[in-house]
C-alpha atoms as a PDB file:
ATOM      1  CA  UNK A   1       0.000   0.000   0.000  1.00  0.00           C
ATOM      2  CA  UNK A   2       1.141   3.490  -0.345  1.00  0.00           C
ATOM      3  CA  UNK A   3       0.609   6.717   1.161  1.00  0.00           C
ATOM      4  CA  UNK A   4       0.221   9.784  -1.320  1.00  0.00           C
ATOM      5  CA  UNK A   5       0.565  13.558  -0.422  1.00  0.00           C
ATOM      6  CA  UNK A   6       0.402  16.170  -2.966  1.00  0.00           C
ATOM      7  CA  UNK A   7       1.389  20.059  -3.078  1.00  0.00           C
ATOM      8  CA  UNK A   8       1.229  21.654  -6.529  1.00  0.00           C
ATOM      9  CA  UNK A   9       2.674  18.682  -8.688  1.00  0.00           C
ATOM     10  CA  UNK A  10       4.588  17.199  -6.831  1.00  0.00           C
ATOM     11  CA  UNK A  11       3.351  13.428  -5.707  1.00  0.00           C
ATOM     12  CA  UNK A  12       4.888  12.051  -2.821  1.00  0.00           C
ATOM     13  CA  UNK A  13       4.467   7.824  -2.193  1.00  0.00           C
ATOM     14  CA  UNK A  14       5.595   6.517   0.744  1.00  0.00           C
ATOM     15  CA  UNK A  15       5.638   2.620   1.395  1.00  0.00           C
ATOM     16  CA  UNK A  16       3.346   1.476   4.330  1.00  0.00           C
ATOM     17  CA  UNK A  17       3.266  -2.034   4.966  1.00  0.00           C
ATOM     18  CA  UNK A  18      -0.101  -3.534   6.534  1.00  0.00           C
ATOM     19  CA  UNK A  19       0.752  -3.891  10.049  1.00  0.00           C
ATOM     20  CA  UNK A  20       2.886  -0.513  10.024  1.00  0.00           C
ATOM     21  CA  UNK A  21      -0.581   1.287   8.986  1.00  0.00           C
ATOM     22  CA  UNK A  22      -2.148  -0.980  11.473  1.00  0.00           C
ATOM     23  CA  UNK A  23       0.393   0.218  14.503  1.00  0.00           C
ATOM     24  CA  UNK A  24      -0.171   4.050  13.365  1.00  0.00           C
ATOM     25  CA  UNK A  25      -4.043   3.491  12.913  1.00  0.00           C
ATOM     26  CA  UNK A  26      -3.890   2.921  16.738  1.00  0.00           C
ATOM     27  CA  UNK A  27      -2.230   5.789  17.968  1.00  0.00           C
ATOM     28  CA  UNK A  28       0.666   4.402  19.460  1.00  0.00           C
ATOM     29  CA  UNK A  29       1.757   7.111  21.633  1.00  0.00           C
ATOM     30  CA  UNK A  30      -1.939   8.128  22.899  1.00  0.00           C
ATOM     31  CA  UNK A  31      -1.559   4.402  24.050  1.00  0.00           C
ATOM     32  CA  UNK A  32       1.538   4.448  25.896  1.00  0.00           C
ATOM     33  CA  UNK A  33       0.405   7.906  27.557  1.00  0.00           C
ATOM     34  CA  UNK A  34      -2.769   6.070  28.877  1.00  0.00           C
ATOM     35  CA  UNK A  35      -1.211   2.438  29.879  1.00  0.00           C
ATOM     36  CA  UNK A  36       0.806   4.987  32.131  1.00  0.00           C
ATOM     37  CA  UNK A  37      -2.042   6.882  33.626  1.00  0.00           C
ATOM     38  CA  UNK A  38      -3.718   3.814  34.338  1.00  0.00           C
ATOM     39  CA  UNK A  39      -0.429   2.583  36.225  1.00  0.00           C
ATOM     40  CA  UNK A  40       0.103   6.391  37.741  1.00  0.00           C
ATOM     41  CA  UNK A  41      -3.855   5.526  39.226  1.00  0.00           C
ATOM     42  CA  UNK A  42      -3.160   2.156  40.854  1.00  0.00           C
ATOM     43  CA  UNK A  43       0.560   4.036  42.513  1.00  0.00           C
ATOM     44  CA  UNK A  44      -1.723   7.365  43.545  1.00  0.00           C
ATOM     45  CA  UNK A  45      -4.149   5.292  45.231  1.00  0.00           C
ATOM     46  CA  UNK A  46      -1.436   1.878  46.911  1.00  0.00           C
ATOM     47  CA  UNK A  47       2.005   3.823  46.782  1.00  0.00           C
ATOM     48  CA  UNK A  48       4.623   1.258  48.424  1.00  0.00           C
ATOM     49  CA  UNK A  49       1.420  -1.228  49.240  1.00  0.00           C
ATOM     50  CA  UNK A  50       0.709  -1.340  44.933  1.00  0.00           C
ATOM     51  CA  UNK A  51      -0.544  -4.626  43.730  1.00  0.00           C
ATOM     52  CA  UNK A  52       1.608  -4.775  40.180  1.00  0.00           C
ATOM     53  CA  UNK A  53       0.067  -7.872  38.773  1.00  0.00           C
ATOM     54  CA  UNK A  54      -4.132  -5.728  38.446  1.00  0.00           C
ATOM     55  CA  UNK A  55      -2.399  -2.350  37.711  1.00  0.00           C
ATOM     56  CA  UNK A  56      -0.409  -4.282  34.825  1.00  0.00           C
ATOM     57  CA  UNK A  57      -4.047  -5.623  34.206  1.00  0.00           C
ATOM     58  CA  UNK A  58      -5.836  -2.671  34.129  1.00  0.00           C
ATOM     59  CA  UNK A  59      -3.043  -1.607  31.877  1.00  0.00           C
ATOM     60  CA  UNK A  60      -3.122  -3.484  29.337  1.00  0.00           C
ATOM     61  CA  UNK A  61      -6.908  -3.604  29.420  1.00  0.00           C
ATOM     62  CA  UNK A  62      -7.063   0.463  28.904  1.00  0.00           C
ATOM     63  CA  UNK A  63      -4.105   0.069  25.491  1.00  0.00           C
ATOM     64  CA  UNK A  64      -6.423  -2.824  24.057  1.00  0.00           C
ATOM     65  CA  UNK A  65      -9.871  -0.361  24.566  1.00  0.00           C
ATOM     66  CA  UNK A  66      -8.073   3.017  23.899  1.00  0.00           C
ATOM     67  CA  UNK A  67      -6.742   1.033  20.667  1.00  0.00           C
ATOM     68  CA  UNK A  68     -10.614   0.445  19.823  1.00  0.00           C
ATOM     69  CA  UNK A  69     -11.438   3.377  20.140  1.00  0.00           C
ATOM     70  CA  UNK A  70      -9.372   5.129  17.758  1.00  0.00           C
ATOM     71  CA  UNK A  71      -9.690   2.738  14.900  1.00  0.00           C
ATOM     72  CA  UNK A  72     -13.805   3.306  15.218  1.00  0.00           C
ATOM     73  CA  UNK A  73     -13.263   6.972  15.905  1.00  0.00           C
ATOM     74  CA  UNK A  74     -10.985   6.842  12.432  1.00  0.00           C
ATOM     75  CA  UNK A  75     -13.682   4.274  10.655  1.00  0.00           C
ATOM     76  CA  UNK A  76     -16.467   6.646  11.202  1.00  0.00           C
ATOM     77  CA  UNK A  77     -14.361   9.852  10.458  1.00  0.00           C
ATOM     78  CA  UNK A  78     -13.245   8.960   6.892  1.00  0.00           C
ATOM     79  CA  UNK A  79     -14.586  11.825   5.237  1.00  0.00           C
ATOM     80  CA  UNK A  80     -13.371  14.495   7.448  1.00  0.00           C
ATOM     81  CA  UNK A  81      -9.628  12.974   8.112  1.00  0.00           C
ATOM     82  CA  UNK A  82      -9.230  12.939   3.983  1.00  0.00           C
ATOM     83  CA  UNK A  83      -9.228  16.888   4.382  1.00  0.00           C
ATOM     84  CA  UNK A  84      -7.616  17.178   7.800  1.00  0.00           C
ATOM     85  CA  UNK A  85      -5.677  14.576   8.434  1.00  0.00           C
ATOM     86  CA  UNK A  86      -4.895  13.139   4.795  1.00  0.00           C
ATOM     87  CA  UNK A  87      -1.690  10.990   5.530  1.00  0.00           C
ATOM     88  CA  UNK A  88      -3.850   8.733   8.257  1.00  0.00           C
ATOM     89  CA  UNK A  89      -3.973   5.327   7.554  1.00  0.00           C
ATOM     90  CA  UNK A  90      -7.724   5.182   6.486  1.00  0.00           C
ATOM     91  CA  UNK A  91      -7.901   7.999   4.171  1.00  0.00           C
ATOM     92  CA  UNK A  92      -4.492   7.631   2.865  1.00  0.00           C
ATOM     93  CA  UNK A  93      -5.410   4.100   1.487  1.00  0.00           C
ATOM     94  CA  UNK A  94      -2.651   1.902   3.698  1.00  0.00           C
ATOM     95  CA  UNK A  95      -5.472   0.678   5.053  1.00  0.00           C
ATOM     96  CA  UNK A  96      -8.940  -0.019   4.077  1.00  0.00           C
ATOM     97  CA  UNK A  97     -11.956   0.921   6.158  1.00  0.00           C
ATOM     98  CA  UNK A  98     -13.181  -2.371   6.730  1.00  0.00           C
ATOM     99  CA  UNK A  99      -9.719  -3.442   8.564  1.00  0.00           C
ATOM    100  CA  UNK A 100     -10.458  -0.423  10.573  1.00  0.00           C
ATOM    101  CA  UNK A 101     -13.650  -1.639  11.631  1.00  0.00           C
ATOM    102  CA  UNK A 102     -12.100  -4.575  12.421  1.00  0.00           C
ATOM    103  CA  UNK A 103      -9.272  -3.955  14.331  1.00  0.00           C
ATOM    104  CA  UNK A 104     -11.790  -1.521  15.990  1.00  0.00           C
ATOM    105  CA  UNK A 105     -14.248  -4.393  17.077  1.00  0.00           C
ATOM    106  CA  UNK A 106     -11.175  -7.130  17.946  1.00  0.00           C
ATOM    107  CA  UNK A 107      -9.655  -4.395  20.521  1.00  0.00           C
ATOM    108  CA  UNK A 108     -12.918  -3.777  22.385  1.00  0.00           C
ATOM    109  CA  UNK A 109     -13.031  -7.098  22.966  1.00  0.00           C
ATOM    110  CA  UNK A 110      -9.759  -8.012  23.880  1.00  0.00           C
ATOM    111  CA  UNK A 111      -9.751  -4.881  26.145  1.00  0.00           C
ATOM    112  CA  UNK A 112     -13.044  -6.490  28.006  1.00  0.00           C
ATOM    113  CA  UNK A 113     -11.440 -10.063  28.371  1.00  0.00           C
ATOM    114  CA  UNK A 114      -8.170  -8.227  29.919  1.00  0.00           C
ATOM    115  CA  UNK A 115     -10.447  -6.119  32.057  1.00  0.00           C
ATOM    116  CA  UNK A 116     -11.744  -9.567  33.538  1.00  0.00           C
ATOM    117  CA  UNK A 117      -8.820 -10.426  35.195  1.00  0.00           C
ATOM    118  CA  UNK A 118      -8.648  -6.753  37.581  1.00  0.00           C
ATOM    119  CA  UNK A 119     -12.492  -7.376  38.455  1.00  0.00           C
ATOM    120  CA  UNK A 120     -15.704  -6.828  38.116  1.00  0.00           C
ATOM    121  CA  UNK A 121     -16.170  -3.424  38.183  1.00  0.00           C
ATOM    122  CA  UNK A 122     -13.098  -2.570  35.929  1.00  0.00           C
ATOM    123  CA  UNK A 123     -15.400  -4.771  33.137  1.00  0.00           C
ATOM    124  CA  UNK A 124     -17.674  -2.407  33.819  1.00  0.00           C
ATOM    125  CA  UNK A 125     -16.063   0.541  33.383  1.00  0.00           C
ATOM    126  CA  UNK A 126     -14.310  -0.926  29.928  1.00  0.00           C
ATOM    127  CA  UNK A 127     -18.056  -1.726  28.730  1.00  0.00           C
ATOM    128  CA  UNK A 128     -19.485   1.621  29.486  1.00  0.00           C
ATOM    129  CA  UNK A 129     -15.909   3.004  27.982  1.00  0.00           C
ATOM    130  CA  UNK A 130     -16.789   1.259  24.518  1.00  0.00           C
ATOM    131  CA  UNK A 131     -20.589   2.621  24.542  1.00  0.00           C
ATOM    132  CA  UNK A 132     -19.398   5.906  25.494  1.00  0.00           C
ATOM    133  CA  UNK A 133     -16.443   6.240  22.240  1.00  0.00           C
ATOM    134  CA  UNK A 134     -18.767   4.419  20.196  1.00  0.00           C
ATOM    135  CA  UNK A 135     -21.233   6.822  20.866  1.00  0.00           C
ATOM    136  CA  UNK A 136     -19.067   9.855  20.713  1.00  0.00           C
ATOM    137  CA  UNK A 137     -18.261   8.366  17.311  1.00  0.00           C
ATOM    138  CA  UNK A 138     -21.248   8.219  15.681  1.00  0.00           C
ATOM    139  CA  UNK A 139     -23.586  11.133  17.500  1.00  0.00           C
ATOM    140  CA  UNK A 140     -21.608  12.565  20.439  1.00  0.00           C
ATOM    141  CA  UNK A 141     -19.252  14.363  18.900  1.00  0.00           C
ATOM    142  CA  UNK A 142     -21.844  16.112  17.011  1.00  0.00           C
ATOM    143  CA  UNK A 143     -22.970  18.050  20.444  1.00  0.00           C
ATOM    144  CA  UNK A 144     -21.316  21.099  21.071  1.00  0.00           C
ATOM    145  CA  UNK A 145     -19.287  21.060  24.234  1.00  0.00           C
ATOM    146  CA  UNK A 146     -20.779  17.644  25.147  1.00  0.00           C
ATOM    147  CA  UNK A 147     -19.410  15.955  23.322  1.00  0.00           C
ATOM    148  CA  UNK A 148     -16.400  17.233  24.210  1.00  0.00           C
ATOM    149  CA  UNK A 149     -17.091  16.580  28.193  1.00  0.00           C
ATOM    150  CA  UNK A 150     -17.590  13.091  27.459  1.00  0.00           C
ATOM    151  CA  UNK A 151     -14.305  12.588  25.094  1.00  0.00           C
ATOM    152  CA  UNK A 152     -12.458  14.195  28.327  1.00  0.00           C
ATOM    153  CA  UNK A 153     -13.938  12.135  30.906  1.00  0.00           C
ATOM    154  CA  UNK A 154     -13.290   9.055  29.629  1.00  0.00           C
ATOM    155  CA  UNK A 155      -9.550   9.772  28.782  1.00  0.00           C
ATOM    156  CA  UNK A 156      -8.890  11.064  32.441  1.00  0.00           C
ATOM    157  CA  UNK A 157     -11.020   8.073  33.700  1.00  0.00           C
ATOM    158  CA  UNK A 158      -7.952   5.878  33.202  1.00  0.00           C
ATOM    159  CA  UNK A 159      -6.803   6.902  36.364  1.00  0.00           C
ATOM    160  CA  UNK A 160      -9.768   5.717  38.314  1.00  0.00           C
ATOM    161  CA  UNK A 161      -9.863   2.075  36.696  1.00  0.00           C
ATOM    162  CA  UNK A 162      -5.781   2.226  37.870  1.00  0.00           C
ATOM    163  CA  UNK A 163      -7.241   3.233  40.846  1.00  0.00           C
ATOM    164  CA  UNK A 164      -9.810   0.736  41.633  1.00  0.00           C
ATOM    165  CA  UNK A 165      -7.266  -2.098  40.505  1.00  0.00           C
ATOM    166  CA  UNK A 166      -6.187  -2.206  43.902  1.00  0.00           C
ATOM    167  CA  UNK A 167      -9.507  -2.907  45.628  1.00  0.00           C
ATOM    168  CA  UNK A 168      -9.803   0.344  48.089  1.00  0.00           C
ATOM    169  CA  UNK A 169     -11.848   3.064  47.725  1.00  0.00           C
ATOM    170  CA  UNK A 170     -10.572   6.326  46.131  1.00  0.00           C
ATOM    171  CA  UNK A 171      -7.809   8.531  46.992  1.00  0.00           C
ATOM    172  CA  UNK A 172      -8.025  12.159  47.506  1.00  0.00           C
ATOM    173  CA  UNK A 173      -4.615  12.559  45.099  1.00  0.00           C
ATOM    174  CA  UNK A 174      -6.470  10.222  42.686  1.00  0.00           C
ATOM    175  CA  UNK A 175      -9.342  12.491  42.899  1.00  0.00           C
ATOM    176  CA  UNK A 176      -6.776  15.237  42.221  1.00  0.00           C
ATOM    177  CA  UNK A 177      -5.338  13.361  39.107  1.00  0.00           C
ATOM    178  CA  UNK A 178      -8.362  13.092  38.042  1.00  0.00           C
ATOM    179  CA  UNK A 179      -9.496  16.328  37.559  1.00  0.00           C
ATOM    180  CA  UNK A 180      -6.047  17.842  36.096  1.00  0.00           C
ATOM    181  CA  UNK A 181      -6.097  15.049  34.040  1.00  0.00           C
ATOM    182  CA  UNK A 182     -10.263  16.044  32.805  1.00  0.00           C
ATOM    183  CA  UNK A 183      -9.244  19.770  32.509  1.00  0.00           C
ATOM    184  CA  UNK A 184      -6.072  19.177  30.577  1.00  0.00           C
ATOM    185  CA  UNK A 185      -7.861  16.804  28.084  1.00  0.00           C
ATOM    186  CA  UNK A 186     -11.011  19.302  27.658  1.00  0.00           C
ATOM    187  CA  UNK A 187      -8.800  22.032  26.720  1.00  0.00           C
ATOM    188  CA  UNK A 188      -7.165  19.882  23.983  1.00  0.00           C
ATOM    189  CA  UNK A 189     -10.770  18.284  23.022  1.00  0.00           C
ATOM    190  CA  UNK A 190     -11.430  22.224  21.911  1.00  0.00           C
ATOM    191  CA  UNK A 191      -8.429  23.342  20.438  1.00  0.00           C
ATOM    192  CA  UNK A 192      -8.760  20.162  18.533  1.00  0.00           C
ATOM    193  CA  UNK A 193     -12.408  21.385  17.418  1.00  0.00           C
ATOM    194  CA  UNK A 194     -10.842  24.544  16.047  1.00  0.00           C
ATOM    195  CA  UNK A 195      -7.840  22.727  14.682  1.00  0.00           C
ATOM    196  CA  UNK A 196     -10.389  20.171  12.471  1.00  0.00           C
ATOM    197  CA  UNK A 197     -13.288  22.645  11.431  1.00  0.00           C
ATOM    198  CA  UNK A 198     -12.535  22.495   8.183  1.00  0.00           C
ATOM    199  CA  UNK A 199     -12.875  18.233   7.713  1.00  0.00           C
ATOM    200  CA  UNK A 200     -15.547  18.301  10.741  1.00  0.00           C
ATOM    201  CA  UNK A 201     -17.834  20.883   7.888  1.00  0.00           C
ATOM    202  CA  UNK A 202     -17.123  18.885   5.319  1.00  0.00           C
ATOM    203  CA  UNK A 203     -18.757  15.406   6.960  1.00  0.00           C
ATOM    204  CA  UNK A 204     -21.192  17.586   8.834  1.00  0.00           C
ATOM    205  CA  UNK A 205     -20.831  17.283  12.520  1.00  0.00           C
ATOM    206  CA  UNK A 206     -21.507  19.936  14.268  1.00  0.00           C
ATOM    207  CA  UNK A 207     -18.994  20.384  16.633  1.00  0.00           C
ATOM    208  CA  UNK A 208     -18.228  24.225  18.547  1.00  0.00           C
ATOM    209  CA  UNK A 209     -16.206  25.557  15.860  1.00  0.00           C
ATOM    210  CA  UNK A 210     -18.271  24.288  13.189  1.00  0.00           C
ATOM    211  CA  UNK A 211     -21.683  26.552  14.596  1.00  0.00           C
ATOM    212  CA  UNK A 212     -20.000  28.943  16.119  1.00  0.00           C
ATOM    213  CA  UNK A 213     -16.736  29.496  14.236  1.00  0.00           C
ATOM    214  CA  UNK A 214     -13.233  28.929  15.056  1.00  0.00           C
ATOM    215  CA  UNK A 215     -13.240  31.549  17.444  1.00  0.00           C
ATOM    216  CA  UNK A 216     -15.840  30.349  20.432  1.00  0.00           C
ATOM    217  CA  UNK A 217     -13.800  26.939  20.251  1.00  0.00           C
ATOM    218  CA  UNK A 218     -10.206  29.233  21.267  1.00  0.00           C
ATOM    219  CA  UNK A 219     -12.458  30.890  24.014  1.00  0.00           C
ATOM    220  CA  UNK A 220     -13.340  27.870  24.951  1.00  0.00           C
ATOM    221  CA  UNK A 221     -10.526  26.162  25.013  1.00  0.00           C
ATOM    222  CA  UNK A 222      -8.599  29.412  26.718  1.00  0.00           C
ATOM    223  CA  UNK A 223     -10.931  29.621  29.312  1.00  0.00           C
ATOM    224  CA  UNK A 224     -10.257  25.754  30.174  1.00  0.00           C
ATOM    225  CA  UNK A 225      -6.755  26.230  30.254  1.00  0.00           C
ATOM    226  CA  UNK A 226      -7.029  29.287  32.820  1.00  0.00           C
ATOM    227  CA  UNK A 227      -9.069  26.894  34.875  1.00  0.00           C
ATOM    228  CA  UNK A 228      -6.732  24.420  34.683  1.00  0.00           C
ATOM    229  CA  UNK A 229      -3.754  26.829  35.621  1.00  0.00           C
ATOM    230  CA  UNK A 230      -5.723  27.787  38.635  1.00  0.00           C
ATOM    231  CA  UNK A 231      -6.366  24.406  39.788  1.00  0.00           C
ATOM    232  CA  UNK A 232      -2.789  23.054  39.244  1.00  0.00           C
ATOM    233  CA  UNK A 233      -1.897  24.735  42.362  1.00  0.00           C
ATOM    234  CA  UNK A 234      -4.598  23.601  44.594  1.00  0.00           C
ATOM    235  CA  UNK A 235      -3.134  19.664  45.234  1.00  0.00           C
ATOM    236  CA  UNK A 236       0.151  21.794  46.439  1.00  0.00           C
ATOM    237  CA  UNK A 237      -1.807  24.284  48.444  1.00  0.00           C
ATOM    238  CA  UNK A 238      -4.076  22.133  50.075  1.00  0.00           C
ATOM    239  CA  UNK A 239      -1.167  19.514  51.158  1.00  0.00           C
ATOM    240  CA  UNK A 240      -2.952  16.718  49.094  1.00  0.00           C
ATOM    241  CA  UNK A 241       0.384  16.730  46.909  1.00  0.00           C
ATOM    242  CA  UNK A 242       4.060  16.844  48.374  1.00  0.00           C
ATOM    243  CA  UNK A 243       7.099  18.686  47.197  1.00  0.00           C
ATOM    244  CA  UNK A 244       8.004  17.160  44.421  1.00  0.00           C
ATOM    245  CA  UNK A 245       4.570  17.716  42.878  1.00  0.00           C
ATOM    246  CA  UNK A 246       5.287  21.506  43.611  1.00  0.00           C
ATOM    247  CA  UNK A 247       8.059  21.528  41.635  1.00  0.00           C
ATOM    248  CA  UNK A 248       7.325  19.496  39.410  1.00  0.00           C
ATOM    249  CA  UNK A 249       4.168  21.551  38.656  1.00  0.00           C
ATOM    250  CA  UNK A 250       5.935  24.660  37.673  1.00  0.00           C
ATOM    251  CA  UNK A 251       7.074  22.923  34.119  1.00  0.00           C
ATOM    252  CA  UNK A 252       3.091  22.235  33.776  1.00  0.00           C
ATOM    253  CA  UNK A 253       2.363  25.477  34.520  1.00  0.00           C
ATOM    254  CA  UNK A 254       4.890  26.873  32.183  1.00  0.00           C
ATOM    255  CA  UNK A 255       3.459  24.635  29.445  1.00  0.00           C
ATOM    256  CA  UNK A 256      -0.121  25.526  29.917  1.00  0.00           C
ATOM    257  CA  UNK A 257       0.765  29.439  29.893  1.00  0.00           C
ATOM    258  CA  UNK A 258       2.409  28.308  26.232  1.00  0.00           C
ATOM    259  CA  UNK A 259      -0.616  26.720  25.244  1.00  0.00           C
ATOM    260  CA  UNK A 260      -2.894  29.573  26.454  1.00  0.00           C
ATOM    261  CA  UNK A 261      -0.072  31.958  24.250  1.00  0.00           C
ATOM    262  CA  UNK A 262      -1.020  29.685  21.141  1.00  0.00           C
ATOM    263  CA  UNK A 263      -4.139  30.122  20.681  1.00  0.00           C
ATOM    264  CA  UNK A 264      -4.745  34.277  22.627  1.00  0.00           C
ATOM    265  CA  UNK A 265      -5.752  34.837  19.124  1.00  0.00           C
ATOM    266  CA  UNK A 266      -8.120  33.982  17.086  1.00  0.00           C
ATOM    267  CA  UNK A 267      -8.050  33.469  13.536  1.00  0.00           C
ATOM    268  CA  UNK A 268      -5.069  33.003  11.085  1.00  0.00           C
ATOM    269  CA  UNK A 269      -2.622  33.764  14.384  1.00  0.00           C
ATOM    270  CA  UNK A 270      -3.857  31.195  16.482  1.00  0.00           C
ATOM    271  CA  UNK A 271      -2.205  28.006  16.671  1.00  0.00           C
ATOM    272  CA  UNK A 272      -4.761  25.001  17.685  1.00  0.00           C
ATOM    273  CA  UNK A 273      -2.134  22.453  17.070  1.00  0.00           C
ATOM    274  CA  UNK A 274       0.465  23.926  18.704  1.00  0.00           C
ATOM    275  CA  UNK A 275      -1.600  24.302  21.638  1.00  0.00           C
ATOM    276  CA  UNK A 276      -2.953  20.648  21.608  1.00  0.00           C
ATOM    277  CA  UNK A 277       0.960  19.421  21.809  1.00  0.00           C
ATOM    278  CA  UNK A 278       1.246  21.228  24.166  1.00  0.00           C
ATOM    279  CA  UNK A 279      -1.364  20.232  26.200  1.00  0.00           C
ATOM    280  CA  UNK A 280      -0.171  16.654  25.585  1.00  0.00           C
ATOM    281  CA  UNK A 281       3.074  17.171  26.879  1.00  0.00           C
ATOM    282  CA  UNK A 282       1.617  19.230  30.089  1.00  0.00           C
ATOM    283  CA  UNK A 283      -0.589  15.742  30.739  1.00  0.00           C
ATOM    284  CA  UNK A 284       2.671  13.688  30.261  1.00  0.00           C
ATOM    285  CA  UNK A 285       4.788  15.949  32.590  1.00  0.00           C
ATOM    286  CA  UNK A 286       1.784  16.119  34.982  1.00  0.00           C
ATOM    287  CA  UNK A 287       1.625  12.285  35.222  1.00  0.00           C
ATOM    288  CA  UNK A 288       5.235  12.581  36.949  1.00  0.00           C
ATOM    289  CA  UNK A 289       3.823  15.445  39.206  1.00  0.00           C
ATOM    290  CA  UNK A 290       1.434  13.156  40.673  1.00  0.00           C
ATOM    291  CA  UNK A 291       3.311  10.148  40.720  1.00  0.00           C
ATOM    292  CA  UNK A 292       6.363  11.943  43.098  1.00  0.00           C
ATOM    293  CA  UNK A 293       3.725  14.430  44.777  1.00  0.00           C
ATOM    294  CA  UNK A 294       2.778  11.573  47.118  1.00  0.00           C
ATOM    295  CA  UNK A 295       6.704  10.580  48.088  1.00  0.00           C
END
């Protein structure tokens, strides 16, 4: 198979073997960043008492269902990934939409059989995880700002099912996780929104930015990122968080006020993309905030 990208004339074809379009179809590194949050959960909530073998669980659970939910998500969002994100496995033709589908249904249900062996009520949370991204899929995501709420709550809800993997109710610095973790990932779910308005009107889903422009989705987003500047500082302040969390938390700070920078404009200024990395990489760094602030 080949991926082609085009500017002017030129036509660029770049070799993509089956299960090379199948690893990047996944989102490898969204994978690794939530296998991690899941283990960050089960250390918030144990610390020295952690039970590896159900975190390790749980983890591998969370990669098989995140996995799903990114080839669906990329099944159902053919149309508008051939104009924003062209050189995707899907629309680029390295891999065909049924194998999407596919992989898509074999991950869900490889994520539920791993969930079986943490417990009960980590099935649970995988099933309602695979209702929730498909429906955010195929109608959700088509709700202005709830859609996005949903999107963000189940990303940060990694933590809990890391959380509950060691079979005691849940932490206050879980708690805390949690909702860094929900703020962070809302802010992106936005900037994203502004960043894919032009595919998103194309397959007609009605996202922020597609009814009310560009420019309510950088509010939006802004305003998410202030909030989560603000509430960085409370796991410090309130002694929930040690330290090393305080520290640490200075680089996330730093990162979010780069984000916010991105996108203080709206229009052809603003950077959406830039700002989503960002974001990322203030999640990742915050993950190691956590993880020390109870040391």
């Amino acid at each position: 198979m080949s991926v082609s990208a085009s500017s002017g004339s030129t036509d660029t074809r770049v070799t993509r073997s089956r299960p090379v379009a199948a690893f990047a179809l996944v989102r490898p590194v969204n994978l690794a960043i939530a296998a991690c949050a899941t283990i960050v959960g089960a250390w918030l909530q144990a610390s020295r008492d952690i039970m590896p073998a159900p975190a390790l669980w749980g983890a591998a659970a969370v990669l098989a269902a995140v996995a799903g939910a990114n080839a669906f998500n990329d099944w159902v969002d053919l149309r508008a990934d051939a104009v924003n994100r062209p050189g995707r496995p899907v629309p680029s033709g390295a891999l065909s939409s049924r194998a999407a589908l596919a992989t898509a249904i074999i991950s869900y249900a490889v994520g539920l059989a791993l969930a079986t062996c943490v417990g009960v009520v980590a099935v649970d949370i995988v099933l309602l995880w695979i209702l929730l991204t498909v429906a955010y899929s195929l109608m959700l995501k088509g709700i202005p700002v709830l859609g996005n709420v949903v999107a963000a709550a189940v990303t940060a809800s990694v933590l809990y099912l890391g959380s509950i993997s060691q079979g005691r109710p849940v932490s206050t610095p879980v708690l805390a996780a949690l909702s860094l973790a929900f703020l962070f990932n809302l802010a992106r779910e936005f900037a994203k929104d502004a960043e894919d308005v032009a595919g998103d009107t194309v397959q007609g889903v009605h996202t922020l930015a597609t009814v009310r422009g560009a420019g309510a989705a950088l509010l939006a987003a802004r305003v998410t990122i202030v909030a989560a500047m603000l509430f960085v500082l409370v796991p410090f302040a309130t002694r929930v968080l040690g330290l090393w969390y305080g520290i640490i938390s200075i680089g996330v700070e730093a990162l979010l006020a780069l984000a916010l920078a991105s996108i203080i404009r709206s229009g052809p200024d603003a950077r959406p993309d830039r700002a989503s990395a960002l974001l990322k990489m203030a999640m990742v760094i915050g993950l190691a905030a956590v993880s020390l602030g109870i040391i």
